[in-house]
PDB file of N, CA and C in Angstrom:
ATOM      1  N   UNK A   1      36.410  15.832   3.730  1.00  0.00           N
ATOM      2  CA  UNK A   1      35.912  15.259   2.501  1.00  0.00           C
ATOM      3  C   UNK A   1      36.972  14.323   1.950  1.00  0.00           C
ATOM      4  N   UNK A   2      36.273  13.575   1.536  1.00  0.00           N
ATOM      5  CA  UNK A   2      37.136  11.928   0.480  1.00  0.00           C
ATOM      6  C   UNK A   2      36.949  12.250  -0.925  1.00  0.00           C
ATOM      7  N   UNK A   3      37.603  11.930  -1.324  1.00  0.00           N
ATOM      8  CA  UNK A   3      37.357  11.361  -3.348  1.00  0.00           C
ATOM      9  C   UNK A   3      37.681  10.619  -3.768  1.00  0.00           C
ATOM     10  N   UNK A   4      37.292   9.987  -4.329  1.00  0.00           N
ATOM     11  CA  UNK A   4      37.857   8.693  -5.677  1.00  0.00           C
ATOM     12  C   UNK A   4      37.298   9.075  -6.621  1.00  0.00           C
ATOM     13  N   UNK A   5      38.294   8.975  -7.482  1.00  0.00           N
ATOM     14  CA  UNK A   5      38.806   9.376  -8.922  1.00  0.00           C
ATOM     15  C   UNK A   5      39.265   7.385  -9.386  1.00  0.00           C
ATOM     16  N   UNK A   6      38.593   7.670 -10.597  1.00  0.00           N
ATOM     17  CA  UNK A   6      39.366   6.829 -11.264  1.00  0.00           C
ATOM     18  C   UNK A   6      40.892   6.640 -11.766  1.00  0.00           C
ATOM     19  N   UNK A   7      40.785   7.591 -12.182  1.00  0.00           N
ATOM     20  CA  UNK A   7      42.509   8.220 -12.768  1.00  0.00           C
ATOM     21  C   UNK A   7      42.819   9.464 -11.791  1.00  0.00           C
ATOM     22  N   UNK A   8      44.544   9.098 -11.949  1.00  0.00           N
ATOM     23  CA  UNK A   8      45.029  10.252 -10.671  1.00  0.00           C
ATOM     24  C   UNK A   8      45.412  11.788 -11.618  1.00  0.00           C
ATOM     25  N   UNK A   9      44.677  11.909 -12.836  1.00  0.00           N
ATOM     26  CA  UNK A   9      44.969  13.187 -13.470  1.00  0.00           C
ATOM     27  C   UNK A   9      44.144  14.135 -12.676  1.00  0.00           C
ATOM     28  N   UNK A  10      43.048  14.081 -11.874  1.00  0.00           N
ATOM     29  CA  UNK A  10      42.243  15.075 -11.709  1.00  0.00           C
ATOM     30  C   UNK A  10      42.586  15.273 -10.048  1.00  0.00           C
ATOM     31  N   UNK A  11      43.593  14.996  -9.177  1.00  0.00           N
ATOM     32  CA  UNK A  11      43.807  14.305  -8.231  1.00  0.00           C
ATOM     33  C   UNK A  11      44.105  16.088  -7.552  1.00  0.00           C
ATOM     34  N   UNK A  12      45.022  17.236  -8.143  1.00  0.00           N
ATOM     35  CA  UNK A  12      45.398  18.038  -7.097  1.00  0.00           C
ATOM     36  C   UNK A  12      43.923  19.495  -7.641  1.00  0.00           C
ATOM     37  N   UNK A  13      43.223  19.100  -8.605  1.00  0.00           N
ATOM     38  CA  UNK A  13      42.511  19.529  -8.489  1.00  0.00           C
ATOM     39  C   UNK A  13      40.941  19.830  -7.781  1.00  0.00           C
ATOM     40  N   UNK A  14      40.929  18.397  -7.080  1.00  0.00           N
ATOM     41  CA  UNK A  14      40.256  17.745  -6.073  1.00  0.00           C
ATOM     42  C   UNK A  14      40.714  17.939  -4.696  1.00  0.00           C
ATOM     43  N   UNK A  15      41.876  18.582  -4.658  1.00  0.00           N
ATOM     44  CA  UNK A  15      42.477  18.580  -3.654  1.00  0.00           C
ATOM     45  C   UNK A  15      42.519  20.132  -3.188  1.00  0.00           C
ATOM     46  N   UNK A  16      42.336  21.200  -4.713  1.00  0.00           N
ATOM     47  CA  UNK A  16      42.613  22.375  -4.649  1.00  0.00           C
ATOM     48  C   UNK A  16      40.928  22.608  -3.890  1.00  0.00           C
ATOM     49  N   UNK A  17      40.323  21.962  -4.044  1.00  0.00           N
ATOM     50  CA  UNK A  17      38.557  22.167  -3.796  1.00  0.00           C
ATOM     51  C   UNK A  17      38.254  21.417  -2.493  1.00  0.00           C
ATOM     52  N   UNK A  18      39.202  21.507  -1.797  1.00  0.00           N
ATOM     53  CA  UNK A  18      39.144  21.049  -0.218  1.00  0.00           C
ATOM     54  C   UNK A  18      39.161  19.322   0.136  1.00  0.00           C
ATOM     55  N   UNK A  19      39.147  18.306  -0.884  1.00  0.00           N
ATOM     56  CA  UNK A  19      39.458  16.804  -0.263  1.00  0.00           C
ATOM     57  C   UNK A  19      40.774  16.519   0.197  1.00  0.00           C
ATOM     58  N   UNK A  20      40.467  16.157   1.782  1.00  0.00           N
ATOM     59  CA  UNK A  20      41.884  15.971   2.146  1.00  0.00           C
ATOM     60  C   UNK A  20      42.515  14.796   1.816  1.00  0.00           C
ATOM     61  N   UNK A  21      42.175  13.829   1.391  1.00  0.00           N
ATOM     62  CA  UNK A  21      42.300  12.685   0.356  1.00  0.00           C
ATOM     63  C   UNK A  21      41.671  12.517  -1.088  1.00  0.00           C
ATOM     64  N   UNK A  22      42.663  12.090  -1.670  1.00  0.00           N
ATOM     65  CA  UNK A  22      41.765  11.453  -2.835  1.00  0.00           C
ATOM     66  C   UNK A  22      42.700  10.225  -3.015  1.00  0.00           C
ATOM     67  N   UNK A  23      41.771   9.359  -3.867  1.00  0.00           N
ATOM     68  CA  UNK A  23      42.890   7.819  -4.583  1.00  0.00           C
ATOM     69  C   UNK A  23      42.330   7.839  -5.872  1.00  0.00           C
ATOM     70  N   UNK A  24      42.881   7.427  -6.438  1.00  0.00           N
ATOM     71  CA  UNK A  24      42.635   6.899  -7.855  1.00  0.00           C
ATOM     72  C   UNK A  24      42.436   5.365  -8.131  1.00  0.00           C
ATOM     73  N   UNK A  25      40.902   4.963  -8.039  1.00  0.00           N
ATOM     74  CA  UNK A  25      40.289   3.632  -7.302  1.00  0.00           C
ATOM     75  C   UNK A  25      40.914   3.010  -8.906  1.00  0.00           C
ATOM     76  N   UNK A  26      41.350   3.527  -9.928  1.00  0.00           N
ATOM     77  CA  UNK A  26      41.895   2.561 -11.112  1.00  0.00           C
ATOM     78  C   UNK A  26      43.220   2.355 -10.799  1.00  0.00           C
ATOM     79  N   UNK A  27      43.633   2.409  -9.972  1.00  0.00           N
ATOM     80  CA  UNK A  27      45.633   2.606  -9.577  1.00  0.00           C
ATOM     81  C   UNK A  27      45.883   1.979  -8.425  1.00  0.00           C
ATOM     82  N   UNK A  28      44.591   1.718  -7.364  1.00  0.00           N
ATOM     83  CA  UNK A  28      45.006   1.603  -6.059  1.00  0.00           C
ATOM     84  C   UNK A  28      44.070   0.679  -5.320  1.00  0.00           C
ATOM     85  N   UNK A  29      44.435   0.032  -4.665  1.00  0.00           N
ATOM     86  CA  UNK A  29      43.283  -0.837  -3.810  1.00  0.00           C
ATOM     87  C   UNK A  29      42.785   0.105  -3.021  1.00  0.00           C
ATOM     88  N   UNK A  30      41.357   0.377  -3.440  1.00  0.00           N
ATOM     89  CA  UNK A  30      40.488   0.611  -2.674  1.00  0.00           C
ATOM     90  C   UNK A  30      39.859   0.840  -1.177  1.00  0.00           C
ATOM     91  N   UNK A  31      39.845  -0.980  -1.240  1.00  0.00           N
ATOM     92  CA  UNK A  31      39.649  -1.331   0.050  1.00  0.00           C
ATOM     93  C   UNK A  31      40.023  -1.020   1.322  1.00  0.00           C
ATOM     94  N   UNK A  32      41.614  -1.297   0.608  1.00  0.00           N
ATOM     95  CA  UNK A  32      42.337  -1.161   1.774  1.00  0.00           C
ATOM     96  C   UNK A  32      43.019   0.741   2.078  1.00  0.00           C
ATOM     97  N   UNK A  33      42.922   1.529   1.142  1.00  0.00           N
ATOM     98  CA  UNK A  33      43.011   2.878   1.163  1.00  0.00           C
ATOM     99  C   UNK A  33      41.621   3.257   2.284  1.00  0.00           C
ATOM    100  N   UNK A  34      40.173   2.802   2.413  1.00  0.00           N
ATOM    101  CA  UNK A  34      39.334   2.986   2.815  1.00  0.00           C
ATOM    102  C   UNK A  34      39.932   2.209   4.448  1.00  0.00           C
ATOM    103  N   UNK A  35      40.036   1.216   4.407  1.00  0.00           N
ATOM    104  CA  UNK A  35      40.626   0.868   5.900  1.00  0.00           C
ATOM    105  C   UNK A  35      41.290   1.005   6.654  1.00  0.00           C
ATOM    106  N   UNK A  36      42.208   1.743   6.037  1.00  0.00           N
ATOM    107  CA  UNK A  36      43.573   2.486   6.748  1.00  0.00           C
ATOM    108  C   UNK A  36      42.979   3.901   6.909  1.00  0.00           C
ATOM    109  N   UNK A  37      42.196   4.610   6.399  1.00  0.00           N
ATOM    110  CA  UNK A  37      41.388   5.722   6.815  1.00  0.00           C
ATOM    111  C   UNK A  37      40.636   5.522   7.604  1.00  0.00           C
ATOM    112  N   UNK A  38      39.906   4.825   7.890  1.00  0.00           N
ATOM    113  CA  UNK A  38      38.370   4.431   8.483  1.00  0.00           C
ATOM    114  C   UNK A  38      38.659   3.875  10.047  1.00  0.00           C
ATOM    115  N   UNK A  39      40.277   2.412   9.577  1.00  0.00           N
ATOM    116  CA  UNK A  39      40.370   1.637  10.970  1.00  0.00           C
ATOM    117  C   UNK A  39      39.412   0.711  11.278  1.00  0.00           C
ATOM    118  N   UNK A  40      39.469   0.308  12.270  1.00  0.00           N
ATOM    119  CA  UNK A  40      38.126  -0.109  12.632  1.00  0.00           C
ATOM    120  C   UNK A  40      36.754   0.030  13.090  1.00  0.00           C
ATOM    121  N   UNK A  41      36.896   1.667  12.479  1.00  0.00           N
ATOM    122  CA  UNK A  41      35.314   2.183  12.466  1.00  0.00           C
ATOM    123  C   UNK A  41      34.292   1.598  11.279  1.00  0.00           C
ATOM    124  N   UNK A  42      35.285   1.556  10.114  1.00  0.00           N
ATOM    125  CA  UNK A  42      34.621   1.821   8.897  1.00  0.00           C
ATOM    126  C   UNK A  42      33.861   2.834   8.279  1.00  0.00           C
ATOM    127  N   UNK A  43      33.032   2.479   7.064  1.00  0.00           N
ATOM    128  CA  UNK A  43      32.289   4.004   6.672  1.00  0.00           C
ATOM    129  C   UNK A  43      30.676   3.852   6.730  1.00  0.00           C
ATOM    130  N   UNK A  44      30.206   4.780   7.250  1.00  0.00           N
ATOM    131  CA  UNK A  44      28.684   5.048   7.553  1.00  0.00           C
ATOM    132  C   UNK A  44      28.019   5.191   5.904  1.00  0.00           C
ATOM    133  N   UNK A  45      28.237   6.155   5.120  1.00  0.00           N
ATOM    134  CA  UNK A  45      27.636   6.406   4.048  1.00  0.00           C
ATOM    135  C   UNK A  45      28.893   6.451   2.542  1.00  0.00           C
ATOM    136  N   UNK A  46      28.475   6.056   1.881  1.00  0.00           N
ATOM    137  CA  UNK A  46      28.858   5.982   0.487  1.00  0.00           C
ATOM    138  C   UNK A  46      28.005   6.509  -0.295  1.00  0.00           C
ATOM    139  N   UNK A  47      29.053   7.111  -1.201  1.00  0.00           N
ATOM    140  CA  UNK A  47      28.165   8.484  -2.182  1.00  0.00           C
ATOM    141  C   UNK A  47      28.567   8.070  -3.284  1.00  0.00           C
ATOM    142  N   UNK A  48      28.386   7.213  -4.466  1.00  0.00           N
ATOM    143  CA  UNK A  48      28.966   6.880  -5.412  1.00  0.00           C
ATOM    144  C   UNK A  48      28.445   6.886  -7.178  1.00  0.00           C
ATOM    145  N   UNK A  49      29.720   7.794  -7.288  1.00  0.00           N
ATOM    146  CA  UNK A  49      28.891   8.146  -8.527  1.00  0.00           C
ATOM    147  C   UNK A  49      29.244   7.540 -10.106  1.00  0.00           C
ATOM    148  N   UNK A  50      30.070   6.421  -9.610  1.00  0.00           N
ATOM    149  CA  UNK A  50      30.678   5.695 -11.050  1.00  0.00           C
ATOM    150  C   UNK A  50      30.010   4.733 -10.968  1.00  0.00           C
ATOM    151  N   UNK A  51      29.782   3.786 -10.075  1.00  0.00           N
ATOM    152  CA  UNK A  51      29.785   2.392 -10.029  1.00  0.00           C
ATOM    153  C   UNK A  51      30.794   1.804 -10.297  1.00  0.00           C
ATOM    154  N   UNK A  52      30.402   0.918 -11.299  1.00  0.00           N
ATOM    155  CA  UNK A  52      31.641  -0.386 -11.645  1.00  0.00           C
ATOM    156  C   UNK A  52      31.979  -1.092 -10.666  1.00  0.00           C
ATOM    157  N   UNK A  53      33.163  -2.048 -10.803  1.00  0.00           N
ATOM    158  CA  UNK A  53      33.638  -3.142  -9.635  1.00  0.00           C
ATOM    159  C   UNK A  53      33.890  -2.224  -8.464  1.00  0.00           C
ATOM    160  N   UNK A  54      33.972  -1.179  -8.456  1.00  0.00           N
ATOM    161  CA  UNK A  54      34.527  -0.309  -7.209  1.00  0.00           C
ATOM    162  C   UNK A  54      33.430  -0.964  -6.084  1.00  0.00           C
ATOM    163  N   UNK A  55      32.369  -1.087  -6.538  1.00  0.00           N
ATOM    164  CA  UNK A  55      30.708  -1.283  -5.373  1.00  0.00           C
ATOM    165  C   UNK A  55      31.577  -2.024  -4.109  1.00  0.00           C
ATOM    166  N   UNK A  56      32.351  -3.293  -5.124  1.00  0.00           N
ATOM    167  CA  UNK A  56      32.854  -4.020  -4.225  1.00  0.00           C
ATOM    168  C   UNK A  56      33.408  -3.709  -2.761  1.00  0.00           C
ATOM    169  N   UNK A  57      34.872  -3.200  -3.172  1.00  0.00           N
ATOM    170  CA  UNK A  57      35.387  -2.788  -2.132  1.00  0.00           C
ATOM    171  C   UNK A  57      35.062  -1.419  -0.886  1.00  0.00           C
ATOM    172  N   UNK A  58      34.141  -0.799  -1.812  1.00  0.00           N
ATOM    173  CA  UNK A  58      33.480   0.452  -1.198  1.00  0.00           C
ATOM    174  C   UNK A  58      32.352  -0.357  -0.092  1.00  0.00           C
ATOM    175  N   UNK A  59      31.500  -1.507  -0.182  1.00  0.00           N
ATOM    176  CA  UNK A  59      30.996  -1.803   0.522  1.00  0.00           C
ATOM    177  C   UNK A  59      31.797  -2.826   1.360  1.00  0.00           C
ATOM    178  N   UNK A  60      32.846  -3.652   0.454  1.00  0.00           N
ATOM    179  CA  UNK A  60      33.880  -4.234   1.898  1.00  0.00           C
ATOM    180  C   UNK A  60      33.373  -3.312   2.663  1.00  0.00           C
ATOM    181  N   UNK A  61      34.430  -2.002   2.977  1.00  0.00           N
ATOM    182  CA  UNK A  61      34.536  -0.940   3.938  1.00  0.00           C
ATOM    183  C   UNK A  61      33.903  -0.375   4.455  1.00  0.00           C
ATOM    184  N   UNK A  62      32.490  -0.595   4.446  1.00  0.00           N
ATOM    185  CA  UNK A  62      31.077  -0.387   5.361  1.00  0.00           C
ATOM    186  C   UNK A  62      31.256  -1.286   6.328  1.00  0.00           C
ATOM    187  N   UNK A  63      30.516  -0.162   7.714  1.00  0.00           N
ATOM    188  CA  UNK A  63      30.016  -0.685   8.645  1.00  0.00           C
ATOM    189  C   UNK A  63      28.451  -1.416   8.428  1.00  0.00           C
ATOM    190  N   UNK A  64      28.126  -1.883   9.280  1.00  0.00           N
ATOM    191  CA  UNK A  64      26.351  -2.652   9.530  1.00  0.00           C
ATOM    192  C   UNK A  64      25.612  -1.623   9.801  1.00  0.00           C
ATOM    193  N   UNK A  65      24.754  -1.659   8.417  1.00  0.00           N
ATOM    194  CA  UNK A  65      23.930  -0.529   8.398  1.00  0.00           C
ATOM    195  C   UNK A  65      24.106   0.334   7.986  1.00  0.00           C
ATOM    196  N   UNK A  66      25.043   0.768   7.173  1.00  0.00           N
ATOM    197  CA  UNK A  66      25.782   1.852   6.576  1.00  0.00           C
ATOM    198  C   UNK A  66      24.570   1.987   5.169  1.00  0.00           C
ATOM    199  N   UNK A  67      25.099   3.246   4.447  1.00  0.00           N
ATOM    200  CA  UNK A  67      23.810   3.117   3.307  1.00  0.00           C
ATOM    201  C   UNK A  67      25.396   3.527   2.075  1.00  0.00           C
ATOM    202  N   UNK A  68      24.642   3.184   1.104  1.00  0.00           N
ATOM    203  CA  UNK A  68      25.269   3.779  -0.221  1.00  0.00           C
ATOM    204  C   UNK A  68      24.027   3.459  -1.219  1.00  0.00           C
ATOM    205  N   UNK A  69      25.041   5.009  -1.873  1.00  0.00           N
ATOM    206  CA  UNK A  69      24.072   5.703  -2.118  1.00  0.00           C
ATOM    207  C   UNK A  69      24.498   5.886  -3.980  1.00  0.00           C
ATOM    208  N   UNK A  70      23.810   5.302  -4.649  1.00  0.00           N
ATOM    209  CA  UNK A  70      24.806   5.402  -6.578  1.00  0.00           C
ATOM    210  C   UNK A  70      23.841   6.868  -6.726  1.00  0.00           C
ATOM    211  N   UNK A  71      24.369   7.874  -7.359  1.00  0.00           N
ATOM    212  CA  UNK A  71      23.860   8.765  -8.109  1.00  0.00           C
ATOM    213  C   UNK A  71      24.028   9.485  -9.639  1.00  0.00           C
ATOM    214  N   UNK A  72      24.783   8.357 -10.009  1.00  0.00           N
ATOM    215  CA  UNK A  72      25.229   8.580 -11.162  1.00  0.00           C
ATOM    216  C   UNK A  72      25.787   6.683 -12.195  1.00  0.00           C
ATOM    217  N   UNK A  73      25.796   7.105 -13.224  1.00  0.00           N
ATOM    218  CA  UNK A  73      26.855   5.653 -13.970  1.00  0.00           C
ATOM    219  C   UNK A  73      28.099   6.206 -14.969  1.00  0.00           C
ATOM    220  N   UNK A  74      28.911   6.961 -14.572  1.00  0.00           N
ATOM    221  CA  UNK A  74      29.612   7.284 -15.266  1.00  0.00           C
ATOM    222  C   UNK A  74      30.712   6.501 -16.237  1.00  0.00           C
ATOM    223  N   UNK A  75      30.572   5.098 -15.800  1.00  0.00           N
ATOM    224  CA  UNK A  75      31.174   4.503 -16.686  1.00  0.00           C
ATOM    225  C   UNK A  75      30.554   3.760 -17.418  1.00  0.00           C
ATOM    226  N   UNK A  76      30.396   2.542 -18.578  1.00  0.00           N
ATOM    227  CA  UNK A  76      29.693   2.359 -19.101  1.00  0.00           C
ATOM    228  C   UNK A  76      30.060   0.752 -18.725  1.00  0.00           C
ATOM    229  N   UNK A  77      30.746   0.386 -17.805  1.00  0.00           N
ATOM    230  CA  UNK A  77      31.228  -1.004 -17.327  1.00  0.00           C
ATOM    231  C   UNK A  77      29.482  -1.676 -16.467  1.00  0.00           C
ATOM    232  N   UNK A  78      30.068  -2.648 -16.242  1.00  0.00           N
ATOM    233  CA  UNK A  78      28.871  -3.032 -16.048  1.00  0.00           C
ATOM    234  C   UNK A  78      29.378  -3.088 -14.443  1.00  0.00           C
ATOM    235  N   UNK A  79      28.191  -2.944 -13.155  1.00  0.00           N
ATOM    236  CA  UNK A  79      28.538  -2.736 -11.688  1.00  0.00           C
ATOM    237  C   UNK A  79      27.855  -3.851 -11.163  1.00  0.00           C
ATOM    238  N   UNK A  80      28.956  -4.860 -10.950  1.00  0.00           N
ATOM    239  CA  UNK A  80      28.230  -5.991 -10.055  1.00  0.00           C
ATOM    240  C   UNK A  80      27.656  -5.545  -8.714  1.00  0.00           C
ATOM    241  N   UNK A  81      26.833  -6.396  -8.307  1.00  0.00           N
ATOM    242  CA  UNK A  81      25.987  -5.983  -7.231  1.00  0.00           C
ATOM    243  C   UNK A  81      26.668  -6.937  -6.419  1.00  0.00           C
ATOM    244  N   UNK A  82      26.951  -6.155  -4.903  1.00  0.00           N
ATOM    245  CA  UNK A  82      27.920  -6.680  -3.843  1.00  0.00           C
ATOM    246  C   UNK A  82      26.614  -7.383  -2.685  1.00  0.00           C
ATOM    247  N   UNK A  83      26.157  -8.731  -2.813  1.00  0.00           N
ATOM    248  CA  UNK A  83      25.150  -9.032  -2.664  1.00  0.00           C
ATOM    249  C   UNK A  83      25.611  -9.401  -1.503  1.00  0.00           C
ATOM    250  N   UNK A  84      26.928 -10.216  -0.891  1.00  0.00           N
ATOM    251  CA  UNK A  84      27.177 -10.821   0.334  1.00  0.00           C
ATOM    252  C   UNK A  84      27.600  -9.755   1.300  1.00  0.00           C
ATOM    253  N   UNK A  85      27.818  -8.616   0.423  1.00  0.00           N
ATOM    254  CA  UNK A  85      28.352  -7.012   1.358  1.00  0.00           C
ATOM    255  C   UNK A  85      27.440  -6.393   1.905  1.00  0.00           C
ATOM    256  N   UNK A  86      26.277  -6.628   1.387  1.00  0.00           N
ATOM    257  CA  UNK A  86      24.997  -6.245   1.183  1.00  0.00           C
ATOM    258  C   UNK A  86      24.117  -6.883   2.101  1.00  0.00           C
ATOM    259  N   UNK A  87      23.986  -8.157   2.405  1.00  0.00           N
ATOM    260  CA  UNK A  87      23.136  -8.496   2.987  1.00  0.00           C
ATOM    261  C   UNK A  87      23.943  -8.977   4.048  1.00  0.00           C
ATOM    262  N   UNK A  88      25.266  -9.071   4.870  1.00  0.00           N
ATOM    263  CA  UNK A  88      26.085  -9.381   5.658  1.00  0.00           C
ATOM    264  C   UNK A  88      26.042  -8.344   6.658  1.00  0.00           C
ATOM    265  N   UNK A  89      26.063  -7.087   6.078  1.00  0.00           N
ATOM    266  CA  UNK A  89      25.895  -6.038   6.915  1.00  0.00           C
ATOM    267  C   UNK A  89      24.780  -5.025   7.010  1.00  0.00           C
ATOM    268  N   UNK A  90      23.783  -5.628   6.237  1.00  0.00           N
ATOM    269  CA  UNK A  90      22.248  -5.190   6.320  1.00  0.00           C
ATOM    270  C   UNK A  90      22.224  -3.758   5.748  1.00  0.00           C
ATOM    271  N   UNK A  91      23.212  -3.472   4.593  1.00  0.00           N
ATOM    272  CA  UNK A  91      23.341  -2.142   3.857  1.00  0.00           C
ATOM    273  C   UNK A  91      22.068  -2.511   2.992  1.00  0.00           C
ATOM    274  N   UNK A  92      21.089  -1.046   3.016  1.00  0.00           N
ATOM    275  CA  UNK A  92      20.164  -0.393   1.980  1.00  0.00           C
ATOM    276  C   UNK A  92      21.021   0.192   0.775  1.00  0.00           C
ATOM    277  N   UNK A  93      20.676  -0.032  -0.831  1.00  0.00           N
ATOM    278  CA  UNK A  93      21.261   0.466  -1.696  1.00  0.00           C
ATOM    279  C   UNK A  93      20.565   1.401  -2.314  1.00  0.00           C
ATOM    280  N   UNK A  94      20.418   2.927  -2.395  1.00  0.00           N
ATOM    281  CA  UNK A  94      19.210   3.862  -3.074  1.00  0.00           C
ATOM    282  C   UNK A  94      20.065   4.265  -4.005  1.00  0.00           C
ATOM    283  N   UNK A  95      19.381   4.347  -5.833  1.00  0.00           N
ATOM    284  CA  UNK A  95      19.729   4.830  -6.724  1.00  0.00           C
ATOM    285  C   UNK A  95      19.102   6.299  -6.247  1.00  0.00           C
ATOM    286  N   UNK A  96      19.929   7.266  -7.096  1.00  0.00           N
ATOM    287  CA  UNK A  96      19.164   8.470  -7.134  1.00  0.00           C
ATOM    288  C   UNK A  96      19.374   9.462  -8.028  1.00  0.00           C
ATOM    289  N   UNK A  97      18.332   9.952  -8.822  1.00  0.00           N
ATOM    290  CA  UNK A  97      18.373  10.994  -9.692  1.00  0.00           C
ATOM    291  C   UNK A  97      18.117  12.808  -9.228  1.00  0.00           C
ATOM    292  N   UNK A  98      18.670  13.423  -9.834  1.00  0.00           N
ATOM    293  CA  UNK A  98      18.890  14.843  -9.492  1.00  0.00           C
ATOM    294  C   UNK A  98      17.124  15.017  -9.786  1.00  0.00           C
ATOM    295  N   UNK A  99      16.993  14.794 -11.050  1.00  0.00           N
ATOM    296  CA  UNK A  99      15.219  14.498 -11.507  1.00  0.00           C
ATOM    297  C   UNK A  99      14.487  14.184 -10.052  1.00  0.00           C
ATOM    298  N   UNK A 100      14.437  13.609  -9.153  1.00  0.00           N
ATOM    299  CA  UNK A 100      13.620  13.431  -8.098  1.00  0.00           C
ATOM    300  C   UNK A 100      13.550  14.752  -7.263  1.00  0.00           C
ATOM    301  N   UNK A 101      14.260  15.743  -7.195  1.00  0.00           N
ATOM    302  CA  UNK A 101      14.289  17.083  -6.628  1.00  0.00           C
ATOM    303  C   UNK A 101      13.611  17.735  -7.497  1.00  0.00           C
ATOM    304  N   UNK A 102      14.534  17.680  -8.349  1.00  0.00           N
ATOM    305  CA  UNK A 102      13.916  19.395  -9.696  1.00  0.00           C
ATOM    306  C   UNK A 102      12.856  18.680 -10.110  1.00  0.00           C
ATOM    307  N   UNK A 103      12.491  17.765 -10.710  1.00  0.00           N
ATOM    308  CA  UNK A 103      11.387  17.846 -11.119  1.00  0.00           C
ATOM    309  C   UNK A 103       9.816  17.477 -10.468  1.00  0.00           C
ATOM    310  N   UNK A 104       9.842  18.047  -9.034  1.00  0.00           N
ATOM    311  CA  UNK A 104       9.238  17.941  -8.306  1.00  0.00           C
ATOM    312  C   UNK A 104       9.160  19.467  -7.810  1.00  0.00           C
ATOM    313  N   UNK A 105       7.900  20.511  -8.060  1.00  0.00           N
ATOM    314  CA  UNK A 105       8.038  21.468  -7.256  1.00  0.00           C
ATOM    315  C   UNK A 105       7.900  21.804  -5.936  1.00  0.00           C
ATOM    316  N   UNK A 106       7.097  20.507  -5.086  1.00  0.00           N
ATOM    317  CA  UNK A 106       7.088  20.734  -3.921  1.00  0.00           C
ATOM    318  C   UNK A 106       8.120  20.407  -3.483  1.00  0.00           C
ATOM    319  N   UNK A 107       8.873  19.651  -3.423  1.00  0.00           N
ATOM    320  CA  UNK A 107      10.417  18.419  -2.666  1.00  0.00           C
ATOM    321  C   UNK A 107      11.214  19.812  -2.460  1.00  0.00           C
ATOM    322  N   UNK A 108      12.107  20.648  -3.927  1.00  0.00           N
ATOM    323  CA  UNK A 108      13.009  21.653  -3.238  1.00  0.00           C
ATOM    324  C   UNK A 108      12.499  22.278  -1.746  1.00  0.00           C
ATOM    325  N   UNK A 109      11.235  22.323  -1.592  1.00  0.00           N
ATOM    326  CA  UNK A 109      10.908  23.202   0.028  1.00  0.00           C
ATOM    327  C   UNK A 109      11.121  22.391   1.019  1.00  0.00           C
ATOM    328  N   UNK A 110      11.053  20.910   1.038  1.00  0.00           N
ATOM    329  CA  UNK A 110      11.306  20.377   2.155  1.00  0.00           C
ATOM    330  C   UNK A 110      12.374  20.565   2.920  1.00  0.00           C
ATOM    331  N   UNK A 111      12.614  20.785   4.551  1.00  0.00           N
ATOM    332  CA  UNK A 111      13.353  20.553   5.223  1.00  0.00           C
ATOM    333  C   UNK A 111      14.590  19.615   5.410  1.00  0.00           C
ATOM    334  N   UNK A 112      13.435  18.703   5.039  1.00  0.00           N
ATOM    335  CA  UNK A 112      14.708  17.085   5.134  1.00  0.00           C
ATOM    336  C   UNK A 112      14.249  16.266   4.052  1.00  0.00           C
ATOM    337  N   UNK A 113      15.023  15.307   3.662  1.00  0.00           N
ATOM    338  CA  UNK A 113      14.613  14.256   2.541  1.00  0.00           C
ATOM    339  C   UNK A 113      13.935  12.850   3.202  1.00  0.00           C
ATOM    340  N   UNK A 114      13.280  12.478   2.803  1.00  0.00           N
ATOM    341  CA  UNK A 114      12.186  11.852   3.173  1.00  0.00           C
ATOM    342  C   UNK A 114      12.057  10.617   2.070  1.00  0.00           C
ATOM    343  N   UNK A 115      12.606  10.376   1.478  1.00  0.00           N
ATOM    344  CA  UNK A 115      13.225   8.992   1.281  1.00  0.00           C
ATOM    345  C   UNK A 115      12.276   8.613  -0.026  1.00  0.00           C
TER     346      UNK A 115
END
């Protein structure tokens, strides 16, 4: 497991809960923390739950075809949309609410998510 944290206060507590990395994407380039992990694989999926300018460099560091995935806006900044990251490497962007599970009584039974 990965984390980004905005701030590095929450950093060994993230760490106490099994991420063998974390960065603090307000302290640190991003990008390049993601590329020196990744190499020249890059990353398949992005799980992102702040937004903000981060979109950017989080989708730099996608491979073609990779998905990310916002499930949250925890900041109140505004999150440019990484449109040349986006359509360069043919990344799908799905918002998603916890509301699309729970408040659905059939969905918790499904097997798999189904989009």
């Amino acid at each position: 497991m990965r984390a980004r944290r905005r701030a590095a206060a929450p950093t060994e507590a993230l760490r106490k809960a099994g991420a063998a990395r974390v960065v603090a994407s307000a302290e640190a380039d991003i990008e390049a923390w993601l590329k020196e992990i990744t190499g020249e694989v890059g990353i398949r999926a992005v799980f992102d739950a702040v937004g903000v300018p981060a979109f950017m460099p989080l989708t730099a560091a996608m491979i073609r075809g990779g998905i990310l995935i916002n499930y949250g806006g925890k900041s109140s900044e505004a999150t440019p949309f990484p449109l040349f990251n986006v359509l360069s490497k043919g990344l799908p962007l799905r918002g998603y609410l916890v509301h699309e599970i729970t408040g659905d009584p059939v969905r918790p039974r499904r097997s798999s998510w189904r989009g």
